[in-house]
N, C-alpha and C. Protein backbone atom coordinates (compact mmCIF):
# COMPACT_ATOMS: atom_id res chain seq x y z
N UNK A 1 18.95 -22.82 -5.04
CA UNK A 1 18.26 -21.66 -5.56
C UNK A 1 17.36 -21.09 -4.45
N UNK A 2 17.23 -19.68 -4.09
CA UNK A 2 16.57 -18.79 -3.36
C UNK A 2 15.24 -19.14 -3.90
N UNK A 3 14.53 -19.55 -2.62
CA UNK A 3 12.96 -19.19 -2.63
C UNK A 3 12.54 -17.70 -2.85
N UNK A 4 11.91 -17.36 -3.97
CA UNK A 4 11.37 -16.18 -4.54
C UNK A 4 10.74 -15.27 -3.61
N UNK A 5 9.58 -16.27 -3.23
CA UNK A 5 8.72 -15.61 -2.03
C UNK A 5 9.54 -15.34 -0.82
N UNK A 6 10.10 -16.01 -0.42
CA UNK A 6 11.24 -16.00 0.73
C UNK A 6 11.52 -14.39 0.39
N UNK A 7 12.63 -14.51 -0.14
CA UNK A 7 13.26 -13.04 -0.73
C UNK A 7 12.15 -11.75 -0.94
N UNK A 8 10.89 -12.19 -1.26
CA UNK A 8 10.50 -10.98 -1.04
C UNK A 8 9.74 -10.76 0.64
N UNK A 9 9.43 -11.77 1.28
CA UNK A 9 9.52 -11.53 2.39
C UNK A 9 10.30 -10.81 3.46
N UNK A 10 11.47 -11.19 3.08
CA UNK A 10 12.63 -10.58 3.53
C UNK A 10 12.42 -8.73 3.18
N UNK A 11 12.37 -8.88 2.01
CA UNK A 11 11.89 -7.06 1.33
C UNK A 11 10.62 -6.50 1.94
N UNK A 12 9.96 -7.19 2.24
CA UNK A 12 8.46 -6.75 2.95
C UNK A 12 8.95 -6.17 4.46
N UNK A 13 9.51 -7.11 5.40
CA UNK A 13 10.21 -7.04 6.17
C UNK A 13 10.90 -5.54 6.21
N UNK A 14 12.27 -5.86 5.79
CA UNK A 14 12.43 -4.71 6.11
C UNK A 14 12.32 -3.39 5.75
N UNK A 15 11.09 -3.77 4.37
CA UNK A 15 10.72 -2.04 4.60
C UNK A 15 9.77 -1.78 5.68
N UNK A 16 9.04 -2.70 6.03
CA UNK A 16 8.46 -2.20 7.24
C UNK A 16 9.14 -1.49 8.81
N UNK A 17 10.10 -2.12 8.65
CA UNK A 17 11.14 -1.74 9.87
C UNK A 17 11.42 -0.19 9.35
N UNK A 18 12.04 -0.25 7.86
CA UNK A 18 12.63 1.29 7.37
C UNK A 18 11.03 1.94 7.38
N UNK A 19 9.81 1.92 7.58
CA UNK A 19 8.79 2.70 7.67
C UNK A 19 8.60 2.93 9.14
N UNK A 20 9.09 2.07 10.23
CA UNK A 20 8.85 1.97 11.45
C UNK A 20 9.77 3.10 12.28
N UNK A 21 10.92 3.05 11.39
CA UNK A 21 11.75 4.11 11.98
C UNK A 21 11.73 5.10 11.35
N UNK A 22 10.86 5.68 10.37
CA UNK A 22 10.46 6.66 9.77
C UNK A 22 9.40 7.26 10.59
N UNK A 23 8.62 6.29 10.95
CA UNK A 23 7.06 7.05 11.87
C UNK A 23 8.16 7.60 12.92
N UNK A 24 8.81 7.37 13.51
CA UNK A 24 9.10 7.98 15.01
C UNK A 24 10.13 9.10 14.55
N UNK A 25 10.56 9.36 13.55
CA UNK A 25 11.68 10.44 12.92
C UNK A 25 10.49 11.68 12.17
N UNK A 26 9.18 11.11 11.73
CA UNK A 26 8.26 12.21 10.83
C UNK A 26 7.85 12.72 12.07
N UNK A 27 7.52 14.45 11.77
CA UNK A 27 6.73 14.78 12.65
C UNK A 27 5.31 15.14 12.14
N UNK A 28 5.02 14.92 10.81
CA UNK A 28 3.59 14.60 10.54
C UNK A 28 3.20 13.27 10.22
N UNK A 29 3.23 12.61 11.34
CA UNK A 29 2.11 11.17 11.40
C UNK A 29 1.50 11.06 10.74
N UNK A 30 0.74 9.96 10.13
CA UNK A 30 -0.59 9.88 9.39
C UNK A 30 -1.42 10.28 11.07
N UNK A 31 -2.39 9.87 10.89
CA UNK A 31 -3.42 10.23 11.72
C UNK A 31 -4.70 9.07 10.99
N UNK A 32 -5.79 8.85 11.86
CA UNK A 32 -6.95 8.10 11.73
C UNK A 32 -7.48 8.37 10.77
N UNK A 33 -7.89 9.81 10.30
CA UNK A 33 -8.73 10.41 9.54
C UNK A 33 -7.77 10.05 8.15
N UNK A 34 -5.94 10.34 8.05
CA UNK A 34 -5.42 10.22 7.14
C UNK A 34 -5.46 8.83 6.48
N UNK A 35 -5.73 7.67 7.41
CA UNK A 35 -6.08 6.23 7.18
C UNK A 35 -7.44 5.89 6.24
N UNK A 36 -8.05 6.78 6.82
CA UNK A 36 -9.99 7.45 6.04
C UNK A 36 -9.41 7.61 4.71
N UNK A 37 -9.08 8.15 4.59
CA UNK A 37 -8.71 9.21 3.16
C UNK A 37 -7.82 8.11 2.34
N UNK A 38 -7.38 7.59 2.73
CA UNK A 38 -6.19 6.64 2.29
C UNK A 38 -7.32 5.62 1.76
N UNK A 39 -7.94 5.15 2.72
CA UNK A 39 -8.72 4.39 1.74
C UNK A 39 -9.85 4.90 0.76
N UNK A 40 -10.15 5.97 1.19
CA UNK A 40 -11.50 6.32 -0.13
C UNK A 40 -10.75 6.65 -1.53
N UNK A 41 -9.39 7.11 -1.30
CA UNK A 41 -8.39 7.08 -2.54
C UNK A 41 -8.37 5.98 -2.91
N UNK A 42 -8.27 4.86 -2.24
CA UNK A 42 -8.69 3.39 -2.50
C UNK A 42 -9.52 3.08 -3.58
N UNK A 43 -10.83 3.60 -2.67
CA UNK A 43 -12.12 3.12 -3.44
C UNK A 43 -12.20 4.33 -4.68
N UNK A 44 -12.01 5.06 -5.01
CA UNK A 44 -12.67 6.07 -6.10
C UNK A 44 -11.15 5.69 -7.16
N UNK A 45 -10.06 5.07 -7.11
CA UNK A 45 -9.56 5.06 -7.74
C UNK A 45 -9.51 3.01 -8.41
N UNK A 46 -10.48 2.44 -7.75
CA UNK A 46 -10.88 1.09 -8.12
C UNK A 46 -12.29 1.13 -8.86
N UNK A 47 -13.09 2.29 -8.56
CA UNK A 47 -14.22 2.58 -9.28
C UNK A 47 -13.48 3.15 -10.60
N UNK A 48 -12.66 4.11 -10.64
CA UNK A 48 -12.47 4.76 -11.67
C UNK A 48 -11.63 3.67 -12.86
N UNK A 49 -10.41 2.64 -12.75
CA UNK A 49 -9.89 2.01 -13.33
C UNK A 49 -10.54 0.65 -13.62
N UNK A 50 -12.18 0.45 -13.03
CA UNK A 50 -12.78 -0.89 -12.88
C UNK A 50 -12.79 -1.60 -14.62
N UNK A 51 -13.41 -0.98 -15.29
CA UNK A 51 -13.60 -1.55 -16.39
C UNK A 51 -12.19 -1.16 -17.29
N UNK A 52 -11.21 -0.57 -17.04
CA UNK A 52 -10.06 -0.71 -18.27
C UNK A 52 -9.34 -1.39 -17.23
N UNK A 53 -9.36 -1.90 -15.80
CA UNK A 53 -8.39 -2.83 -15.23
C UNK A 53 -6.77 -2.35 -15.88
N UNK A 54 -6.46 -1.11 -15.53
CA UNK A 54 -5.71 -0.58 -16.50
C UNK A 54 -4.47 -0.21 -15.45
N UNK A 55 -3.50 -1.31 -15.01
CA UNK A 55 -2.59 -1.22 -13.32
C UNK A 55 -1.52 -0.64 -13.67
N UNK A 56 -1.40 -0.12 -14.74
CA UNK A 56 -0.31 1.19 -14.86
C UNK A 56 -1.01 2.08 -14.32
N UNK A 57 -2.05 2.83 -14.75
CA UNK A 57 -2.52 3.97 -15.14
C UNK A 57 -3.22 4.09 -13.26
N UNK A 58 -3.75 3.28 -12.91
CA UNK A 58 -4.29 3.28 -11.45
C UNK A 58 -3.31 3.28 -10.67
N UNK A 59 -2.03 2.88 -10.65
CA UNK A 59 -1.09 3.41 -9.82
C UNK A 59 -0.65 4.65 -9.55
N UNK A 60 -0.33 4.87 -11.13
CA UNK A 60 -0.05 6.61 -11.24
C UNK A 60 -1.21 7.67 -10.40
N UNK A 61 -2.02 6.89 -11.00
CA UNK A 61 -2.82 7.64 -9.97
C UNK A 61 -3.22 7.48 -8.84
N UNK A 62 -3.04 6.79 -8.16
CA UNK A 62 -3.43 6.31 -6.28
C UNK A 62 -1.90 7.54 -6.21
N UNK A 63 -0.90 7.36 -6.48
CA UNK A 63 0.35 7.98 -6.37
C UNK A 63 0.19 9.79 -6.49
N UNK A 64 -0.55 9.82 -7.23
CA UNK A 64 -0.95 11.79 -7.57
C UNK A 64 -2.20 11.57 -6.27
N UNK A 65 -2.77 11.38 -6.05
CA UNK A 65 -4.36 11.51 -5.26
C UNK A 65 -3.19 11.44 -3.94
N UNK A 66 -2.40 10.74 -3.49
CA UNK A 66 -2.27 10.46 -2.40
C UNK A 66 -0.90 11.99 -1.96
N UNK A 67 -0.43 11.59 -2.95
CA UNK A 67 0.57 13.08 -2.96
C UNK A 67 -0.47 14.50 -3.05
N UNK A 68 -1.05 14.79 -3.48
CA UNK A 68 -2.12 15.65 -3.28
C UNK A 68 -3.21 16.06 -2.15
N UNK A 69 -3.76 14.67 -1.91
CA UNK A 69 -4.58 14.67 -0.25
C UNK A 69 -4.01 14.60 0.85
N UNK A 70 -3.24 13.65 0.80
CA UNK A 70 -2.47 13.16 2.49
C UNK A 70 -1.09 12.99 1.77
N UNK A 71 -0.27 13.98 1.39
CA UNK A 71 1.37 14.16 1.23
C UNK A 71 2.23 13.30 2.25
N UNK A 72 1.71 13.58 3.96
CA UNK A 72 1.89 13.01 4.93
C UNK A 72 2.04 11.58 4.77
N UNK A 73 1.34 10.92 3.76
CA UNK A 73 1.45 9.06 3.96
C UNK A 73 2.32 8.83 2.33
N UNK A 74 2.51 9.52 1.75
CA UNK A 74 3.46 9.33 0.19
C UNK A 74 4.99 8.09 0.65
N UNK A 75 5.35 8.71 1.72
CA UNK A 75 6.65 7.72 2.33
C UNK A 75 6.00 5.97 2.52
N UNK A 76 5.07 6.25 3.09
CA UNK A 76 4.47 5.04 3.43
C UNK A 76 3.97 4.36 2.07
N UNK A 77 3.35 4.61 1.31
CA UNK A 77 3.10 4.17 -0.27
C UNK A 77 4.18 3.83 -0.92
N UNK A 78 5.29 4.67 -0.89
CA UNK A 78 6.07 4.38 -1.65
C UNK A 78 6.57 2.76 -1.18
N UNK A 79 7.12 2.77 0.11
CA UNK A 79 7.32 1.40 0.78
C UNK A 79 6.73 0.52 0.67
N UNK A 80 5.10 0.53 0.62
CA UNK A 80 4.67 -0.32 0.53
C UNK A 80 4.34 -1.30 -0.96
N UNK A 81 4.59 -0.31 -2.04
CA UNK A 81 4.28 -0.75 -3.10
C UNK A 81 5.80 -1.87 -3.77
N UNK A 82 7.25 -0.97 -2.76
CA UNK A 82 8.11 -2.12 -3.38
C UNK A 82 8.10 -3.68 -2.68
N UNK A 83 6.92 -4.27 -2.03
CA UNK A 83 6.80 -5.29 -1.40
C UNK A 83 5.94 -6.05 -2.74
N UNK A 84 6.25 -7.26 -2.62
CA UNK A 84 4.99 -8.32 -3.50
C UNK A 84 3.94 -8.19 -2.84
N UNK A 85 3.50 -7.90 -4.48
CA UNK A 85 2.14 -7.70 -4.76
C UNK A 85 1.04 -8.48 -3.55
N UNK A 86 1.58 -9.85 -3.70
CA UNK A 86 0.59 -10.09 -2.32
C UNK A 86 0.50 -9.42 -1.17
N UNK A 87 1.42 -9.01 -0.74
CA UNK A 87 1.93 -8.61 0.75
C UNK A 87 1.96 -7.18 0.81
N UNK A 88 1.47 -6.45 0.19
CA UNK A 88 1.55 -5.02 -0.03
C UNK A 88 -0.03 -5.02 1.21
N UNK A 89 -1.27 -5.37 0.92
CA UNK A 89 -2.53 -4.81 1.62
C UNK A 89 -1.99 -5.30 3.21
N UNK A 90 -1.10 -6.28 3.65
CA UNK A 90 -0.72 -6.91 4.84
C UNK A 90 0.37 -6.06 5.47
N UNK A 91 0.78 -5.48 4.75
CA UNK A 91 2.15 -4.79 5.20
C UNK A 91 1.32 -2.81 5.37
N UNK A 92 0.74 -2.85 4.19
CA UNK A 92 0.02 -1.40 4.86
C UNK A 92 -0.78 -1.66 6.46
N UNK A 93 -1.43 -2.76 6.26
CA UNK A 93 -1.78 -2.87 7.87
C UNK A 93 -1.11 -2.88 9.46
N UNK A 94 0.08 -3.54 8.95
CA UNK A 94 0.84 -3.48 9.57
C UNK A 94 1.50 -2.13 9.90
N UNK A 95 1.84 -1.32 8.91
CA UNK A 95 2.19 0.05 9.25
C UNK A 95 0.75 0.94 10.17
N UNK A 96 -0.17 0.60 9.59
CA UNK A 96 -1.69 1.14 10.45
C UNK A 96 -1.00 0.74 11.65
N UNK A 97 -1.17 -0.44 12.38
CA UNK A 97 -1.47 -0.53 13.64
C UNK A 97 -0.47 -0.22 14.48
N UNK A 98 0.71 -0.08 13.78
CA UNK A 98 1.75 0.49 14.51
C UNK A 98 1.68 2.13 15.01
N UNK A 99 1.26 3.12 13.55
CA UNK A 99 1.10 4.05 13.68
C UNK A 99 -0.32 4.35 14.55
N UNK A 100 -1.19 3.80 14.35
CA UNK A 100 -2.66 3.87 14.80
C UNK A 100 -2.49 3.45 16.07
N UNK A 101 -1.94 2.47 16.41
CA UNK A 101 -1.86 1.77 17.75
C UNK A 101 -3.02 1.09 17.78
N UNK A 102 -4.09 0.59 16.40
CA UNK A 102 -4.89 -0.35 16.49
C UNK A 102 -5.40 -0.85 14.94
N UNK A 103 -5.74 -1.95 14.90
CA UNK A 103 -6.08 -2.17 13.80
C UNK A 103 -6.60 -1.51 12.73
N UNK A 104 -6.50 -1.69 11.36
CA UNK A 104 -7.23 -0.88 9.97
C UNK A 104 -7.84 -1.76 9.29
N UNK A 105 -8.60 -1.50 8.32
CA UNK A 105 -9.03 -2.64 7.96
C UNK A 105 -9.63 -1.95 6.37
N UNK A 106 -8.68 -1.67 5.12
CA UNK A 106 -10.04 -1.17 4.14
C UNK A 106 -10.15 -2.01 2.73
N UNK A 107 -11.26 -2.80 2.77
CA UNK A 107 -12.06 -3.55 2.11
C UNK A 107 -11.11 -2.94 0.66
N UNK A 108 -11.09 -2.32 0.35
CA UNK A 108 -11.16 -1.17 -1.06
C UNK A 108 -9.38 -1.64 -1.48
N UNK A 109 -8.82 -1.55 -0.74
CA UNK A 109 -7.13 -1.76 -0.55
C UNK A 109 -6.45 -3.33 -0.84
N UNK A 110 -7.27 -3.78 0.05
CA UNK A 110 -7.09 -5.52 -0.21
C UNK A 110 -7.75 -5.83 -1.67
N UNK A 111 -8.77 -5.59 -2.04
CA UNK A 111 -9.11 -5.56 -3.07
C UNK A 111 -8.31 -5.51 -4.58
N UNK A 112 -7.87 -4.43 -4.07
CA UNK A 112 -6.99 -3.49 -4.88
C UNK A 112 -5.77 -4.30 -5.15
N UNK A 113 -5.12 -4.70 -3.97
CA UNK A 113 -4.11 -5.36 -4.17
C UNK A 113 -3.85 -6.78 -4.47
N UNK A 114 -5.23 -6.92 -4.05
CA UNK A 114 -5.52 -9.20 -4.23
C UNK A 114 -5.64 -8.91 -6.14
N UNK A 115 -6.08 -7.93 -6.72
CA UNK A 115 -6.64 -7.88 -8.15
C UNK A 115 -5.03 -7.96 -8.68
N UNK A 116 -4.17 -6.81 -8.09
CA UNK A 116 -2.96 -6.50 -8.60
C UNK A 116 -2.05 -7.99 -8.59
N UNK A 117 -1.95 -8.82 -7.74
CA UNK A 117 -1.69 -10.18 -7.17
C UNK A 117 -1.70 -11.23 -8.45
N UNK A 118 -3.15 -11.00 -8.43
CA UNK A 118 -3.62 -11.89 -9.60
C UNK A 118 -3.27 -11.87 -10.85
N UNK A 119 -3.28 -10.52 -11.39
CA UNK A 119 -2.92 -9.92 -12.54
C UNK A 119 -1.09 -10.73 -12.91
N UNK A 120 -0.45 -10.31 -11.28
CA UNK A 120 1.23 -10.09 -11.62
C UNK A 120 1.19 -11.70 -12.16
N UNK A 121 0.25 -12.26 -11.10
CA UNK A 121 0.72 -14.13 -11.54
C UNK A 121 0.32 -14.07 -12.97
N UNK A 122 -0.74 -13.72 -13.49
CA UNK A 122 -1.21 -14.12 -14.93
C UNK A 122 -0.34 -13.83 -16.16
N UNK A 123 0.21 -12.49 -15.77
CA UNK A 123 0.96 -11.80 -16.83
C UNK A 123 2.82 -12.78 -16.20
N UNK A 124 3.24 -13.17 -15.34
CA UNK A 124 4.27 -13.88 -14.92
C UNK A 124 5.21 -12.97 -13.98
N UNK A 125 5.07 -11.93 -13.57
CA UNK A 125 5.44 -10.48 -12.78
C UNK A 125 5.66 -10.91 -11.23
């Protein structure tokens, strides 16, 4: 029997590669400032879902905020969200420093996604 985690490693993997050869094919990059924005969508959408902890409804919306502010990083979201739940805040970084050419780092994101993590184990996801 296939190791679970294995297999989604493998999926983490290569969507990062299919995002890697996407940055050099887009000709609107994210940019530093778009990394900014990316995370305060972060944070105002972990303030806003804090007390109904409600991970349908906060997706949909990180998904409208981000299609709305920075359209430019929607490719990159989308990729990153079909990775496990753990590996989603590790794998957006990874797309940062490639695109950035240096580290990212937003508190608000890991957060976001260590909560989502927790949740998938509790509920069995």
């Amino acid at each position: 029997m296939t190791d679970i985690g294995f297999v989604f490693r493998i999926i983490s993997l290569t969507s990062l590669i299919f995002i890697c050869s996407a940055c050099n094919a887009s000709s609107t990059t994210p940019s530093s400032s778009d990394f900014e924005k990316l995370c305060n969508i972060y944070k105002n959408v972990s303030k806003e879902y804090k007390d109904t902890n409600d991970l349908l409804l906060s997706q949909g919306s990180l998904y409208r905020k981000i299609q709305a502010e920075i359209p430019n990083m929607l490719d990159d979201y989308e990729h990153v969200i079909t990775a496990a739940p753990e590996e989603r805040y590790q794998l957006y970084q990874q797309v940062a420093e490639i695109r950035l050419k240096k580290k990212w780092d937003c508190p608000a994101a890991e957060s976001y996604y260590s909560g989502i993590a927790k949740q998938a184990i509790q509920t069995g996801n």
